[in-house]
N, C-alpha and C. Protein backbone atom coordinates (compact mmCIF):
# COMPACT_ATOMS: atom_id res chain seq x y z
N UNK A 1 -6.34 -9.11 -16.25
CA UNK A 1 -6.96 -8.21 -15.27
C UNK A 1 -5.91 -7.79 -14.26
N UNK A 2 -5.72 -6.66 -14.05
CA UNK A 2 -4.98 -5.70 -12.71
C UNK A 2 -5.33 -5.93 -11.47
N UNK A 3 -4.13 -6.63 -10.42
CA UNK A 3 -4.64 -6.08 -9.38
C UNK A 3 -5.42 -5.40 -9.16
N UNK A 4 -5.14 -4.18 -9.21
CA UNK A 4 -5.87 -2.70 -8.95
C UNK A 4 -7.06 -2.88 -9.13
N UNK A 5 -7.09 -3.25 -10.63
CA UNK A 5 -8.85 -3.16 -11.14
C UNK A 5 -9.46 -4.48 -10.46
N UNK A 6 -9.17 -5.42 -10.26
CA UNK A 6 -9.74 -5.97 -9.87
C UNK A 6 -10.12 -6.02 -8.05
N UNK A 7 -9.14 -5.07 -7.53
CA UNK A 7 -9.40 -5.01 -6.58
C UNK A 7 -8.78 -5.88 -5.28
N UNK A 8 -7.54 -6.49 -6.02
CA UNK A 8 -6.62 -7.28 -5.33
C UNK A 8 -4.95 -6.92 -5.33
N UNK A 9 -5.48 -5.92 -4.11
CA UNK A 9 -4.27 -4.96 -3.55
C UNK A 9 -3.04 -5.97 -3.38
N UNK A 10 -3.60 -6.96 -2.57
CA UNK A 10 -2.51 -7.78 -2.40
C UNK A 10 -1.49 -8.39 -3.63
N UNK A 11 -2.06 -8.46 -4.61
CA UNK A 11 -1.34 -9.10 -5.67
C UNK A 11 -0.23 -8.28 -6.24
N UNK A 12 -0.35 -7.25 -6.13
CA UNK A 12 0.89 -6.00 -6.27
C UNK A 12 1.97 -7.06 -6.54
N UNK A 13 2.87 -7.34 -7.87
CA UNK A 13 4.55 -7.71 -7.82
C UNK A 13 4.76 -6.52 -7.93
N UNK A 14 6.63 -6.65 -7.13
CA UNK A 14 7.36 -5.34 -7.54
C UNK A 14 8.83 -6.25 -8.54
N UNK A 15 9.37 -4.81 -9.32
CA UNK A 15 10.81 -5.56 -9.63
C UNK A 15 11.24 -4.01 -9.82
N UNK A 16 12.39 -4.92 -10.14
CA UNK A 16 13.69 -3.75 -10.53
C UNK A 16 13.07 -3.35 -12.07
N UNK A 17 13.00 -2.55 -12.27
CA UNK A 17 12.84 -1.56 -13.50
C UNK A 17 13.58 -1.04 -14.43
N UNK A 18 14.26 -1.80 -15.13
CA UNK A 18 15.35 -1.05 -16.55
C UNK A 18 15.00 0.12 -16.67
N UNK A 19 13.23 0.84 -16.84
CA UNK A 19 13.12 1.87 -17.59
C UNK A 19 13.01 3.17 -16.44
N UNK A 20 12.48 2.63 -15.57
CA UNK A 20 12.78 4.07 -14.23
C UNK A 20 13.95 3.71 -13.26
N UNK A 21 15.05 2.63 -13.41
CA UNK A 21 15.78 2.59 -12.50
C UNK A 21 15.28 2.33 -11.34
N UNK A 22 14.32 2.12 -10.61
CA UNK A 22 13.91 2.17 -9.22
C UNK A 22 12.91 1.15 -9.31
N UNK A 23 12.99 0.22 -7.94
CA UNK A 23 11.39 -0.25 -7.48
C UNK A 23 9.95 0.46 -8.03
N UNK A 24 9.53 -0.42 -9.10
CA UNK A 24 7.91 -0.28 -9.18
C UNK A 24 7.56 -1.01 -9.68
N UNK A 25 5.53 -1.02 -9.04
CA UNK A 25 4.57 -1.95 -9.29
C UNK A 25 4.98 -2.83 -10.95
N UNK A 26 4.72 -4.15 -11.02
CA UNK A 26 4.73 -4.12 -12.40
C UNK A 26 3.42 -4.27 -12.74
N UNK A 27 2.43 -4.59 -12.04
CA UNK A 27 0.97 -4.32 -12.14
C UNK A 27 0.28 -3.46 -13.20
N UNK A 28 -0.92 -3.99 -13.34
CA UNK A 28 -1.57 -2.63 -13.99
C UNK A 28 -2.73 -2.21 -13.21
N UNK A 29 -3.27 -1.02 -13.20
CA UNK A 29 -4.55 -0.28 -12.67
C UNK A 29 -5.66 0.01 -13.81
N UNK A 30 -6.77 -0.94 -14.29
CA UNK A 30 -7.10 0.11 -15.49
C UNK A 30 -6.65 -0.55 -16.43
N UNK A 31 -6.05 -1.21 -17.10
CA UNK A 31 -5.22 -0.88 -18.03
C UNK A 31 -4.30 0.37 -18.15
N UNK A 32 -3.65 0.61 -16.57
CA UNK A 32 -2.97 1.49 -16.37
C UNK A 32 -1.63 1.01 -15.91
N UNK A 33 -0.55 1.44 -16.29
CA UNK A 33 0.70 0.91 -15.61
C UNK A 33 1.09 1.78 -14.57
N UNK A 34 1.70 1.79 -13.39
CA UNK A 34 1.71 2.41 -12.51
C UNK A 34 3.54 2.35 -12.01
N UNK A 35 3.84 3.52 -12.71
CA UNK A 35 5.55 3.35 -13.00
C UNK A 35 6.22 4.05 -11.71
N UNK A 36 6.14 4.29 -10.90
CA UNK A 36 6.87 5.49 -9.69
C UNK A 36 6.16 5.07 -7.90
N UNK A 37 6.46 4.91 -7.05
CA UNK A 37 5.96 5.01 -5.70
C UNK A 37 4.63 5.86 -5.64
N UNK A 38 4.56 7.40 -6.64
CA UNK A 38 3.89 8.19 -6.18
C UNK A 38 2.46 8.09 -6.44
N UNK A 39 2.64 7.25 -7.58
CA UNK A 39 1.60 6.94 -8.12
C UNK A 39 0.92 5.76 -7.89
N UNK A 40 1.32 4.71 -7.15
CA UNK A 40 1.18 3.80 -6.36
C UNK A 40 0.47 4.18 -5.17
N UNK A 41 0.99 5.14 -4.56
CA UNK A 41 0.10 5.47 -3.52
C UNK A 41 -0.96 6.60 -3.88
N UNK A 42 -1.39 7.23 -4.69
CA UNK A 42 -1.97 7.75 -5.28
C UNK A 42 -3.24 6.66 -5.57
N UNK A 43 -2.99 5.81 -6.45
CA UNK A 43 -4.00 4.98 -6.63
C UNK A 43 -4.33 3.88 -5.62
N UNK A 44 -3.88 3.68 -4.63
CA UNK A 44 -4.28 3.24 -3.44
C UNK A 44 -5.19 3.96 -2.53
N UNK A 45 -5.07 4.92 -2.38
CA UNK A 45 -5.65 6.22 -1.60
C UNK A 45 -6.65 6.25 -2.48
N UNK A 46 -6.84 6.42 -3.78
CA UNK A 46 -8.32 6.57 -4.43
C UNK A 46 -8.60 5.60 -4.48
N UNK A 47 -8.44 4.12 -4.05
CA UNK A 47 -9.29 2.93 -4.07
C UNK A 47 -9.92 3.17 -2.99
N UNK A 48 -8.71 3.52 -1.55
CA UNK A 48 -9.41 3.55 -0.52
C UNK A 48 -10.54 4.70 0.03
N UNK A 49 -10.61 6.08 -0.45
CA UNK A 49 -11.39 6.75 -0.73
C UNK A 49 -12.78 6.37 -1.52
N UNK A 50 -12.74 5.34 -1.58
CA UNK A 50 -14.23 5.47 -2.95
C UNK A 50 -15.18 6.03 -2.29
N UNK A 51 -15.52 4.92 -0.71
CA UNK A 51 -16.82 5.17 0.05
C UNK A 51 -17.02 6.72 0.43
N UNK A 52 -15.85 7.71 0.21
CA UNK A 52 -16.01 9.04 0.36
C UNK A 52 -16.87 9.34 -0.76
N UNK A 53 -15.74 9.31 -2.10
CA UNK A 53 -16.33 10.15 -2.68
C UNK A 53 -18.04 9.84 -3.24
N UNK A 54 -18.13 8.69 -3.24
CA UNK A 54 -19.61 8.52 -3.41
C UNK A 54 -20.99 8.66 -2.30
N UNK A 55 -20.24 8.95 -0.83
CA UNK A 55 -20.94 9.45 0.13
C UNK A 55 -21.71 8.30 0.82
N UNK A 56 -21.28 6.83 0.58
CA UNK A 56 -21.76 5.78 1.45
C UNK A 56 -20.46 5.80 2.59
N UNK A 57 -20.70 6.29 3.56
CA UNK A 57 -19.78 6.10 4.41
C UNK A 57 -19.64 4.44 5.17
N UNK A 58 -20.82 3.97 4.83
CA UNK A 58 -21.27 2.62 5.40
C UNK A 58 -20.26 1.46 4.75
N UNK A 59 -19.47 2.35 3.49
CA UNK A 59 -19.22 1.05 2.56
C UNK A 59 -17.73 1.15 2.80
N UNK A 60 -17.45 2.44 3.55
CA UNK A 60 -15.96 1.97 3.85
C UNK A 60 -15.40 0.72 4.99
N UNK A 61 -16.72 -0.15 5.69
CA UNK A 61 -16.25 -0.67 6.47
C UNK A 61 -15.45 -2.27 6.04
N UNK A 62 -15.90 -1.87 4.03
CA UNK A 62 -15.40 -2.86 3.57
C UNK A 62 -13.99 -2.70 2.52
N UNK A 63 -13.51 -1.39 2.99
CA UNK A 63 -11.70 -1.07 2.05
C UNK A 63 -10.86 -1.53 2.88
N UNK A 64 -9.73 -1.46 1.78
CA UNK A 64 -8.89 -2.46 2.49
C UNK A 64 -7.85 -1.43 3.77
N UNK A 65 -8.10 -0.44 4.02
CA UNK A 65 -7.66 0.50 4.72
C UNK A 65 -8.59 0.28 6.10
N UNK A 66 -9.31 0.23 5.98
CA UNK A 66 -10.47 -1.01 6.90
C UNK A 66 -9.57 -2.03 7.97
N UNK A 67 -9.22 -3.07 6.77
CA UNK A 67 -8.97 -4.21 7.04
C UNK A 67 -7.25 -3.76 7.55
N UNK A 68 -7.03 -2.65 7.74
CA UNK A 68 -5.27 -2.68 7.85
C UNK A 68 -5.45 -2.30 9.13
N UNK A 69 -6.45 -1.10 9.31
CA UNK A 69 -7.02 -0.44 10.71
C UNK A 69 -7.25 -1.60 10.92
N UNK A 70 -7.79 -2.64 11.19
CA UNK A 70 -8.47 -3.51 12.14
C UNK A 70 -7.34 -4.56 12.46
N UNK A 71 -6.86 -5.08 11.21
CA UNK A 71 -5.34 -5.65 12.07
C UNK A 71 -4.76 -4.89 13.08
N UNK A 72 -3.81 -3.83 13.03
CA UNK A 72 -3.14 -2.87 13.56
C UNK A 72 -4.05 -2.66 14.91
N UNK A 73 -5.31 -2.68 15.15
CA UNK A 73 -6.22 -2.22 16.55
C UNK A 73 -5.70 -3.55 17.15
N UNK A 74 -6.07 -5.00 16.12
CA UNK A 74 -6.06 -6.13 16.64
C UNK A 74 -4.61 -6.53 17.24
N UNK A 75 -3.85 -5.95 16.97
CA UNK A 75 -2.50 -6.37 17.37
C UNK A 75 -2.38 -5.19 19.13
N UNK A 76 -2.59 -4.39 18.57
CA UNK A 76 -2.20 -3.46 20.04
C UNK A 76 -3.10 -3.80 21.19
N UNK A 77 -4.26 -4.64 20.90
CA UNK A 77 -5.36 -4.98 22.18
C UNK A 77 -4.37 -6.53 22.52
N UNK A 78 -3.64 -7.04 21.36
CA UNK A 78 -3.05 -8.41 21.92
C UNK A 78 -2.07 -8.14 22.81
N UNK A 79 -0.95 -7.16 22.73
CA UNK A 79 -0.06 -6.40 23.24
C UNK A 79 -0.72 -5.99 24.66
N UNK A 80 -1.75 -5.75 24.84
CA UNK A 80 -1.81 -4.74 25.88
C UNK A 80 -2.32 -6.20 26.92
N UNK A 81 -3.21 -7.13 26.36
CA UNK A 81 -3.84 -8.31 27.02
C UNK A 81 -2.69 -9.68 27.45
N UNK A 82 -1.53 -9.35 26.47
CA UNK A 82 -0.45 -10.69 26.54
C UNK A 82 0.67 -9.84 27.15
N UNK A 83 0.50 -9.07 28.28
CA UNK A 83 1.91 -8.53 29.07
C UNK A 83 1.86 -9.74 29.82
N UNK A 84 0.99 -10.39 30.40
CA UNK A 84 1.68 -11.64 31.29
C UNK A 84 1.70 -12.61 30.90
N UNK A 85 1.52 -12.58 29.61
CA UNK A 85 1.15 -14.28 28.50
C UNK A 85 2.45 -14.67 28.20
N UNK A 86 2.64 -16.33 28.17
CA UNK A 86 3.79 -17.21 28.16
C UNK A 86 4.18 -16.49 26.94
N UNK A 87 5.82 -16.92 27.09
CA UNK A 87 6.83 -15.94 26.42
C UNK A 87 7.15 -16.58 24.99
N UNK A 88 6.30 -17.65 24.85
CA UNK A 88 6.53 -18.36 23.49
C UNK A 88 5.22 -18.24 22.33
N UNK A 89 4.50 -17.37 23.22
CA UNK A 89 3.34 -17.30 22.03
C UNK A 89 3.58 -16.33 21.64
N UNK A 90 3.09 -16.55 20.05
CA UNK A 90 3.74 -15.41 18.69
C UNK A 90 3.23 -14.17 18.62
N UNK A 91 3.65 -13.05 18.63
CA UNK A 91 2.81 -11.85 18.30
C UNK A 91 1.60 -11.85 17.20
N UNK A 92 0.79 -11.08 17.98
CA UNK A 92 -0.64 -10.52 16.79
C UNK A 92 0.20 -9.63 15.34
N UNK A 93 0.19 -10.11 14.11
CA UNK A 93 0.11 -9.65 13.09
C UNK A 93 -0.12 -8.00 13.07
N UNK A 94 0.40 -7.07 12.73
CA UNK A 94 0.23 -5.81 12.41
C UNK A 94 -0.22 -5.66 11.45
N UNK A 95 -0.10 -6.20 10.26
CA UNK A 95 -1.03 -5.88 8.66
C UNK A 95 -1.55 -7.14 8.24
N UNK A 96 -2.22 -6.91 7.65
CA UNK A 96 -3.48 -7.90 7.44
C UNK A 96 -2.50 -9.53 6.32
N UNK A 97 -2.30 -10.41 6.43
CA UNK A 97 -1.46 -11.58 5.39
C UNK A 97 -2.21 -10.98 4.36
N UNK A 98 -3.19 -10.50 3.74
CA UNK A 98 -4.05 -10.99 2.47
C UNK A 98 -2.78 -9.54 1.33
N UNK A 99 -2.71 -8.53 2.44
CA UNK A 99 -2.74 -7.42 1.71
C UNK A 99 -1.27 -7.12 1.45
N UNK A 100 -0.58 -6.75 0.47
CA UNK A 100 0.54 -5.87 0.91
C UNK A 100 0.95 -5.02 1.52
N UNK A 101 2.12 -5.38 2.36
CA UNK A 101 2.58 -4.75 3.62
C UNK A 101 3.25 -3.79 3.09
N UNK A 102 3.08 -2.66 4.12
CA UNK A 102 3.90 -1.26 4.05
C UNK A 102 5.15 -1.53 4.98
N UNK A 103 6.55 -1.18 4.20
CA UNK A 103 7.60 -1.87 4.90
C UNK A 103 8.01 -0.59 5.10
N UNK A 104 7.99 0.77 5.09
CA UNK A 104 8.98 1.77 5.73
C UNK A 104 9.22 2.23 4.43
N UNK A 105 10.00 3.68 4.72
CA UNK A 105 10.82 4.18 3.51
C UNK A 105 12.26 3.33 2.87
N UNK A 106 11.73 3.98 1.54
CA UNK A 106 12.88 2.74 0.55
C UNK A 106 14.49 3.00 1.00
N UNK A 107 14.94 1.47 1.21
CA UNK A 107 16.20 1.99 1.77
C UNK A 107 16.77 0.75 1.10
N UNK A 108 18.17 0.07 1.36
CA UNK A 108 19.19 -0.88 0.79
C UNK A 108 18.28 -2.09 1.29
N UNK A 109 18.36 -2.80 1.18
CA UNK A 109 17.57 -4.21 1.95
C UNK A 109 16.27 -4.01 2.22
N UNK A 110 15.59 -3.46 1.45
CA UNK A 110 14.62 -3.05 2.15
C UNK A 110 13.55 -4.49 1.67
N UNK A 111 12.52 -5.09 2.32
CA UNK A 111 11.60 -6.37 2.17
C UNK A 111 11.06 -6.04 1.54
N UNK A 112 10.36 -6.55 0.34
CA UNK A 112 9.47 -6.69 -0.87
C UNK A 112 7.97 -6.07 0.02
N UNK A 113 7.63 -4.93 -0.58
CA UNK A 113 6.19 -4.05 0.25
C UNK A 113 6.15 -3.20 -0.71
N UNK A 114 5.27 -1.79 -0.32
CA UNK A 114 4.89 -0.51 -0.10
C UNK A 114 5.89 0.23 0.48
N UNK A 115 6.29 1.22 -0.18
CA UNK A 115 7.93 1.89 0.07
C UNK A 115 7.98 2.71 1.07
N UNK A 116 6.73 2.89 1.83
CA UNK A 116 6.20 3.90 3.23
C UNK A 116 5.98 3.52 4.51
N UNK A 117 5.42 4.18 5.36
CA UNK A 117 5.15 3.69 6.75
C UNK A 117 3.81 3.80 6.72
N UNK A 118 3.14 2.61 7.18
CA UNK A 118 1.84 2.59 7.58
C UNK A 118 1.17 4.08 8.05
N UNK A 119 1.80 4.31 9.12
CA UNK A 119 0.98 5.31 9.91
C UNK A 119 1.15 6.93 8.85
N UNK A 120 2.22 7.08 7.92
CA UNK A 120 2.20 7.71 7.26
C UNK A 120 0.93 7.50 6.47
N UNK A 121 1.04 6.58 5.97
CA UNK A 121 -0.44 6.22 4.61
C UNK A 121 -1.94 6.18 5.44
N UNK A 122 -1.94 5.86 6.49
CA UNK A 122 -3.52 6.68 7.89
C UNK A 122 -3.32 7.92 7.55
N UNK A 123 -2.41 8.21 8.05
CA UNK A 123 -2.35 9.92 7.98
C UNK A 123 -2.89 10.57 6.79
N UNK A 124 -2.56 10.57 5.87
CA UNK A 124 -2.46 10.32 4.32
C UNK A 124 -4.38 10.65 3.86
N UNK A 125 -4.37 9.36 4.27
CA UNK A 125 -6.13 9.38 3.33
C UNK A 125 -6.94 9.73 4.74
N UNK A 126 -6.41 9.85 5.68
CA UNK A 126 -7.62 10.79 6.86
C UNK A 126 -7.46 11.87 6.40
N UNK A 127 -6.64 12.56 6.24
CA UNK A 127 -6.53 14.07 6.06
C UNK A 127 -6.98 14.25 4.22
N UNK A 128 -7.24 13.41 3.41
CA UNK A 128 -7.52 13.78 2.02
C UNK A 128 -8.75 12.98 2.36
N UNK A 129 -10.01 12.41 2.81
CA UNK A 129 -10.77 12.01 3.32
C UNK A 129 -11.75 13.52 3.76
N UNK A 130 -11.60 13.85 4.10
CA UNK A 130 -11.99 15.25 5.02
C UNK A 130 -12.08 16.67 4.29
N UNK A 131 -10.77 16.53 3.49
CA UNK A 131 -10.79 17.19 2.39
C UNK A 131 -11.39 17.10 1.19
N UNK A 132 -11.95 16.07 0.83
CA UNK A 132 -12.56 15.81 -0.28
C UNK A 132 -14.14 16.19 0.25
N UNK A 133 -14.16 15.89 1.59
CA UNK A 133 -15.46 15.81 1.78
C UNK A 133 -15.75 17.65 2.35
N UNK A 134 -14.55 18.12 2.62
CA UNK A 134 -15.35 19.56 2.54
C UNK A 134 -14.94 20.68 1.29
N UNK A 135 -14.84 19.85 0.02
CA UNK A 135 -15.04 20.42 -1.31
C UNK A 135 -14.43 22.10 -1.37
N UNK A 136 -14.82 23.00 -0.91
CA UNK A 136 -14.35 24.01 -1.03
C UNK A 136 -12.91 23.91 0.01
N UNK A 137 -11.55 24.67 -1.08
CA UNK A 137 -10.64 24.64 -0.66
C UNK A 137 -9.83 25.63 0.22
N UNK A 138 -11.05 26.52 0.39
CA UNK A 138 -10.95 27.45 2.12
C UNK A 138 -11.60 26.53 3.13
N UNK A 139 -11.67 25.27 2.84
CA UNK A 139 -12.46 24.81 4.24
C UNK A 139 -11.23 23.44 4.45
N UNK A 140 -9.88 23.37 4.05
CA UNK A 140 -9.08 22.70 3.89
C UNK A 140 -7.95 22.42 4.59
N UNK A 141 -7.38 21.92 5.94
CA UNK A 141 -6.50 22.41 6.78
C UNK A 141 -5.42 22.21 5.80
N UNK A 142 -5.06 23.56 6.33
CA UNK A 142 -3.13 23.75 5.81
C UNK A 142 -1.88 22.89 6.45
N UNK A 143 -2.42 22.05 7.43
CA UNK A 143 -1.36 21.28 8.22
C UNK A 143 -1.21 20.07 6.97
N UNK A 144 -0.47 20.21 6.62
CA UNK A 144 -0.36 18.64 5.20
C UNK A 144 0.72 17.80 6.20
N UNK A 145 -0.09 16.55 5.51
CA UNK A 145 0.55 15.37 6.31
C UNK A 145 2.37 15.61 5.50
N UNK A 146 3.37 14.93 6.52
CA UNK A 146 4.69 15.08 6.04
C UNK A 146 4.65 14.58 4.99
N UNK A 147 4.20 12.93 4.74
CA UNK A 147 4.32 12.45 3.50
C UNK A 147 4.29 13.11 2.10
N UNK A 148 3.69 14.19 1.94
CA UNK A 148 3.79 15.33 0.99
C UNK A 148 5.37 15.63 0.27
N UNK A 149 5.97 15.88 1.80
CA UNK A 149 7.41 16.65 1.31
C UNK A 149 7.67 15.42 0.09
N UNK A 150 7.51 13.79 0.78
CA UNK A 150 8.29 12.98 -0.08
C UNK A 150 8.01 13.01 -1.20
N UNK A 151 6.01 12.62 -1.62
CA UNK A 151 6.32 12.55 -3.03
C UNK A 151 6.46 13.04 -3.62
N UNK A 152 6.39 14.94 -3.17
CA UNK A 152 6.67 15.60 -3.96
C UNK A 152 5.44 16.13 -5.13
N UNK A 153 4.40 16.20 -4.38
CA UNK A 153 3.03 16.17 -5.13
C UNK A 153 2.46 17.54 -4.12
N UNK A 154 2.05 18.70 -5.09
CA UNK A 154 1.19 19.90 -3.84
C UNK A 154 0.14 19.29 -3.56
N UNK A 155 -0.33 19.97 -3.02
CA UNK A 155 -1.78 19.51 -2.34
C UNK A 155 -2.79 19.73 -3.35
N UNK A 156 -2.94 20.85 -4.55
CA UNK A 156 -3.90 20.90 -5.18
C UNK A 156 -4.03 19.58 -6.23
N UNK A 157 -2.63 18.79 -6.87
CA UNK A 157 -2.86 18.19 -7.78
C UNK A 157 -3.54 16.85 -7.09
N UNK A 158 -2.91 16.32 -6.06
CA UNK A 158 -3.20 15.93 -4.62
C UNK A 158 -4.79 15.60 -4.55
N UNK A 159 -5.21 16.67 -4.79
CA UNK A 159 -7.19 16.34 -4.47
C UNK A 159 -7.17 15.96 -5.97
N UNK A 160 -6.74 16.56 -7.05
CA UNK A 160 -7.31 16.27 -8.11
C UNK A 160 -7.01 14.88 -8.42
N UNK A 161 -5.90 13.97 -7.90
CA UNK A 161 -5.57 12.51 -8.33
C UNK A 161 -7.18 11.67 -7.45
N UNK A 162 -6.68 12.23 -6.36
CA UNK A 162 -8.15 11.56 -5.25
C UNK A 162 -9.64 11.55 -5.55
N UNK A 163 -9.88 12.67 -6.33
CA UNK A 163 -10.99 12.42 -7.01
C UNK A 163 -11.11 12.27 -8.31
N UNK A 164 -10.34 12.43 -9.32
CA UNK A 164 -10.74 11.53 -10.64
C UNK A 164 -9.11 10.86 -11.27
N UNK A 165 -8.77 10.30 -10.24
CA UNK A 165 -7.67 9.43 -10.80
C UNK A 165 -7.38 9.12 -12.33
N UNK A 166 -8.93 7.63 -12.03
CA UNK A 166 -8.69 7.25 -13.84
C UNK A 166 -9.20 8.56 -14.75
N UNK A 167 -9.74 9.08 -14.63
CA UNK A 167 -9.72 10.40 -16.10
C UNK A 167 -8.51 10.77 -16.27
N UNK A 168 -7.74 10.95 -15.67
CA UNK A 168 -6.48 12.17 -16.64
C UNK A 168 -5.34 11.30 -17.30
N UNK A 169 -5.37 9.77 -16.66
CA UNK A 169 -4.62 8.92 -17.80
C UNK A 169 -4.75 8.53 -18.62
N UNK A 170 -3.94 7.82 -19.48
CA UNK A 170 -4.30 6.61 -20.70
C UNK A 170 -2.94 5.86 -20.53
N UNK A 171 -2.34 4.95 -20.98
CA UNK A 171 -1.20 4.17 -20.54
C UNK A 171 -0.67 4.08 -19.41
N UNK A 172 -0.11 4.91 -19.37
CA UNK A 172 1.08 5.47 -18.27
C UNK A 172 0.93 6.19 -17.05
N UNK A 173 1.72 5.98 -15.73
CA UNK A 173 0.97 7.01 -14.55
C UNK A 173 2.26 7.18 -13.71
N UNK A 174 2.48 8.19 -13.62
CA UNK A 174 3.54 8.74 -12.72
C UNK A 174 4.25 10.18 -13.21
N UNK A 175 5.61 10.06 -12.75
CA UNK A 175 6.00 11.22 -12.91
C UNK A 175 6.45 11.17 -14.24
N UNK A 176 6.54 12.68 -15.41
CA UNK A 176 6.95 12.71 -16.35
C UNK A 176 8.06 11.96 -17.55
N UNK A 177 8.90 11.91 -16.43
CA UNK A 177 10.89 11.50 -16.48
C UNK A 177 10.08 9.60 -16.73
N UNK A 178 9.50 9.07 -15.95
CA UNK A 178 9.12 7.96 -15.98
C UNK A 178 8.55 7.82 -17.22
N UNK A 179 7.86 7.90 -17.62
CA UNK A 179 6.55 7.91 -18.78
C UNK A 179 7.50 8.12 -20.23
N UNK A 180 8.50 9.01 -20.10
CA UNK A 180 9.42 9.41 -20.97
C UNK A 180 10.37 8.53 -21.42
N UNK A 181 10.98 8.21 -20.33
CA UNK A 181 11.72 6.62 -20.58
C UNK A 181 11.06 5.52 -21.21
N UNK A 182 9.61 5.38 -20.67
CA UNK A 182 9.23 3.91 -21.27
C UNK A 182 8.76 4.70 -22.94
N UNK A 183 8.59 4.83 -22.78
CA UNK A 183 8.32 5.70 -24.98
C UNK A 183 9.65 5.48 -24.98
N UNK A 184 10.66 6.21 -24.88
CA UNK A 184 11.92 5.59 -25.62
C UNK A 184 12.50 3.98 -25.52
N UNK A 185 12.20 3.74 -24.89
CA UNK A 185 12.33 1.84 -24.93
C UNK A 185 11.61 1.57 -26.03
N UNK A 186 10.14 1.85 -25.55
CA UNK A 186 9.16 1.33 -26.64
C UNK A 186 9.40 1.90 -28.47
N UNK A 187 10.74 2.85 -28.55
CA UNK A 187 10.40 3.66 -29.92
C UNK A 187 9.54 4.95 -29.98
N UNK A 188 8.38 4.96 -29.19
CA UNK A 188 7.82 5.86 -29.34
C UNK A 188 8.37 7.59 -29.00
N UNK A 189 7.47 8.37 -29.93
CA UNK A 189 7.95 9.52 -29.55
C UNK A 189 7.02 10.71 -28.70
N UNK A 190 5.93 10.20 -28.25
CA UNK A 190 5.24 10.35 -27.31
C UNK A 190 4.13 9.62 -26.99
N UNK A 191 3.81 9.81 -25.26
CA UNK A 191 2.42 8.98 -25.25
C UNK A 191 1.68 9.94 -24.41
N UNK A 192 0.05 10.00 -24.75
CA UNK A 192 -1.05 10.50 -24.36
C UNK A 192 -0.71 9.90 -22.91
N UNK A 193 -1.15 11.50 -22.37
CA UNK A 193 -1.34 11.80 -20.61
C UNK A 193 -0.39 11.98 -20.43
N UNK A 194 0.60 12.23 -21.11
CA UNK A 194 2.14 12.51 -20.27
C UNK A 194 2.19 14.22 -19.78
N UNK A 195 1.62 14.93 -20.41
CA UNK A 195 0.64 16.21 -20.19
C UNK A 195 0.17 16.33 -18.50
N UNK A 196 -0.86 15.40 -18.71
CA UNK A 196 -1.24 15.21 -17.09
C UNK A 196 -0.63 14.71 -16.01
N UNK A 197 0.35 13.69 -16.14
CA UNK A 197 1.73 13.49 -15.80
C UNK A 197 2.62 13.92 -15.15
N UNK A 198 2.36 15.28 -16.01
CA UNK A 198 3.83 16.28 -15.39
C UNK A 198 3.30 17.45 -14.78
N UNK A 199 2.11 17.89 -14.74
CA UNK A 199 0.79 18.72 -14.20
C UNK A 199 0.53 17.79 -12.88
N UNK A 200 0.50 16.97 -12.97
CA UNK A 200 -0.01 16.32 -11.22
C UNK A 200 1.19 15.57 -10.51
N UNK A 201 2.27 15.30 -10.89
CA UNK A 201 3.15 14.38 -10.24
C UNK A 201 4.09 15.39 -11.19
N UNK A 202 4.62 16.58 -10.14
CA UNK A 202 5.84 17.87 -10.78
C UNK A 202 6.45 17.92 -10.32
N UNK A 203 6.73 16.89 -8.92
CA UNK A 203 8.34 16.45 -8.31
C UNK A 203 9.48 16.13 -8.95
């Protein structure tokens, strides 16, 4: 069973990757492998989206985007209450222990996480949150969060990962170049969804 599918964000390993060269999940989603950053946060954002798209807004008070907001509140009310508190007690936690931490953009040394900035990934699923929920795409602000430029994903394929993620895969999930490599490791000379692949993740 997957992290993902099972719903234990936290369990995310990362490693070094022979077949994409770069940091990624070795996890699966689905019975999905999740080979690239982009697609990592892609399927994070549609975990954390569910209570949208199914219209219980009540049930997001239990995603783990929830639980990151409520650390992160919980730390800045400790901050604001411990300006005169003895100088040896430890700071309030910013992300939750259970979950994997978002350590910043990928750089040399960078700590075993999520290759982004928190407040980037808020940004992120508030603004595709809003968008999903006002369906027609004249009712859609044009201000796109920066995080865009990075992964390199438009905005239209963008809604389409957010609302039916698992449909357009089968094996493999990321960008094309990725998906391509692991078939040639494996021998193979193609694999289903690599189509959808290179249609939604065309960075």
């Amino acid at each position: 069973m997957s992290s993902y599918g099972s719903g234990r964000v936290s369990d995310v390993r990362w490693r070094i990757s022979p077949v994409a060269g770069m940091r990624v999940p070795a996890e699966i989603y689905a019975d999905k492998a999740l080979l690239d950053e982009s697609a990592v946060l892609a399927c994070l954002a549609y975990v954390d989206l569910n209570p949208v798209r199914a219209a219980i807004p009540e049930a997001s008070d239990y995603t783990f985007i929830q639980r990151r907001i409520r650390t992160l509140q919980g730390a800045s009310e400790f901050s604001a209450d411990g300006e005169n508190a003895e100088p040896d007690i430890a700071p309030a936690p910013t992300q939750p222990s259970e979950l994997y931490p978002f350590v910043g953009g990928a750089r040399e040394g960078m700590p075993e996480g999520l290759p982004f900035h928190l407040a980037d990934y808020l940004e992120l699923v508030n603004w595709t949150g809003r968008a999903v929920q006002n369906h027609k795409r004249r009712a859609i602000a044009d201000d796109l969060p920066p995080i865009f430029e990075r992964i390199g994903i438009t905005r239209e394929a963008w809604l389409q990962l957010a609302k039916d993620f698992e449909t357009h895969f089968c094996s493999w999930i990321g960008h094309a170049e990725h998906v391509e490599r692991v078939c040639e490791r494996g021998g193979q000379r193609w694999a289903r969804g690599v189509r959808a692949c290179r249609r939604l993740f065309p960075g």
